[in-house]
Protein backbone atom coordinates (compact mmCIF):
# COMPACT_ATOMS: atom_id res chain seq x y z
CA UNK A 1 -10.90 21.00 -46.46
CA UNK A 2 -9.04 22.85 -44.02
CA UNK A 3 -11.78 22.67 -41.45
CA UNK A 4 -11.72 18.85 -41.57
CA UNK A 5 -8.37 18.97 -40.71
CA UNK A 6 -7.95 21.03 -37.82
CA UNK A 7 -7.90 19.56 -34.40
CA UNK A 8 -10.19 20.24 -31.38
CA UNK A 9 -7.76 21.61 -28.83
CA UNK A 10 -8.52 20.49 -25.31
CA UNK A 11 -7.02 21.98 -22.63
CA UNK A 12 -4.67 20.92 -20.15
CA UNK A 13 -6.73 20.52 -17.22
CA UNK A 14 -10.08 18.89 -19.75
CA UNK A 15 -7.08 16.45 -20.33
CA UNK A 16 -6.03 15.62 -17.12
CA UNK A 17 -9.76 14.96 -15.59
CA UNK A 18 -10.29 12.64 -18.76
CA UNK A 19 -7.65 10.88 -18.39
CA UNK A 20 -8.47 9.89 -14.48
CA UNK A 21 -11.99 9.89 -15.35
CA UNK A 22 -11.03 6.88 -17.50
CA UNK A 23 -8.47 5.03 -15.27
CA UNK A 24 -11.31 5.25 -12.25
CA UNK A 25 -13.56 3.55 -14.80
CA UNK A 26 -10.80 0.77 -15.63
CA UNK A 27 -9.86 0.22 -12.20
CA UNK A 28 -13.50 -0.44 -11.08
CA UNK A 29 -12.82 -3.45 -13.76
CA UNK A 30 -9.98 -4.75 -12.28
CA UNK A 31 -10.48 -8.09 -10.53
CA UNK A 32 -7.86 -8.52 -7.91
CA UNK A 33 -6.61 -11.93 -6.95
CA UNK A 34 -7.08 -12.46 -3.27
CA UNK A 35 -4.13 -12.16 -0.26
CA UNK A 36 -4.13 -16.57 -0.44
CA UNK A 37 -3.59 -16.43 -4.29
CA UNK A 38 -0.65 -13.97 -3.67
CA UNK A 39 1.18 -15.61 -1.37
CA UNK A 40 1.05 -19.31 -3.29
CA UNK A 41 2.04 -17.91 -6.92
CA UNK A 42 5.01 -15.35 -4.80
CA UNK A 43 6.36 -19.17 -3.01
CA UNK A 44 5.96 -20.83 -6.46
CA UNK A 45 8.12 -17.97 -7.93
CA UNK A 46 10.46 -18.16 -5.28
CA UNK A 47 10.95 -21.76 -5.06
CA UNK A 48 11.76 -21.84 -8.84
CA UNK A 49 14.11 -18.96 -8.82
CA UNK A 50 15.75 -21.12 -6.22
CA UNK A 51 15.67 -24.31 -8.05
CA UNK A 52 16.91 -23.14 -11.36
CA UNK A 53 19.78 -21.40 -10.11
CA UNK A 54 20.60 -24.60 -8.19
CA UNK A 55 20.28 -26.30 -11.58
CA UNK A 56 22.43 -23.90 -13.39
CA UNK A 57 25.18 -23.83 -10.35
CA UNK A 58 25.32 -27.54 -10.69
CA UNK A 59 25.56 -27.42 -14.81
CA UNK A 60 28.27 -24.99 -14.30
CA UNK A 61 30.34 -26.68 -12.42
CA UNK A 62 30.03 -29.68 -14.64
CA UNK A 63 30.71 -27.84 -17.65
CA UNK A 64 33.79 -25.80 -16.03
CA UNK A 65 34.98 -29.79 -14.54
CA UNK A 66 34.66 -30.95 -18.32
CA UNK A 67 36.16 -28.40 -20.03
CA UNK A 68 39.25 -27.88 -17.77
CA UNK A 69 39.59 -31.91 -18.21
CA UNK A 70 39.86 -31.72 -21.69
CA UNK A 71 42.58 -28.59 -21.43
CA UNK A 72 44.66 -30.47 -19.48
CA UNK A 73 44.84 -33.44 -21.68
CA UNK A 74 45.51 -31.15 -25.07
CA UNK A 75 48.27 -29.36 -22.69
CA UNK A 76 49.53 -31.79 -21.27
């Protein structure tokens, strides 16, 4: 019972060429998108970063307009 439980020890090295046997193997697997595909999805990503903190600068500002509105009125 003790056999079954003991663990092959590998060394450090046997490790280390496994492991970048393996990510060779993965990476020959890896379909990359091409330069064109890049560049539209990075100006979509852009453009909406831009346009939603447009959005939220605007909503902030109407929020902030409302809400000091309604102070003054229960102040004043």
């Amino acid at each position: 019972m003790a056999d079954e439980l003991e663990v092959k020890k590998e060394s450090f090295i046997e490790n280390t060429r496994q492991y970048l046997t393996d990510i060779r193997g993965e990476m020959k697997r890896v379909t990359w998108p091409s330069r064109q595909k890049v560049e539209s999805t990075t100006l979509v990503v852009v453009v909406s970063v831009f346009a939603f903190a447009a959005y939220f600068s605007i909503l902030d500002k109407v929020i902030q307009a409302t809400v000091v509105a309604g102070y003054d009125k229960l102040v004043k």
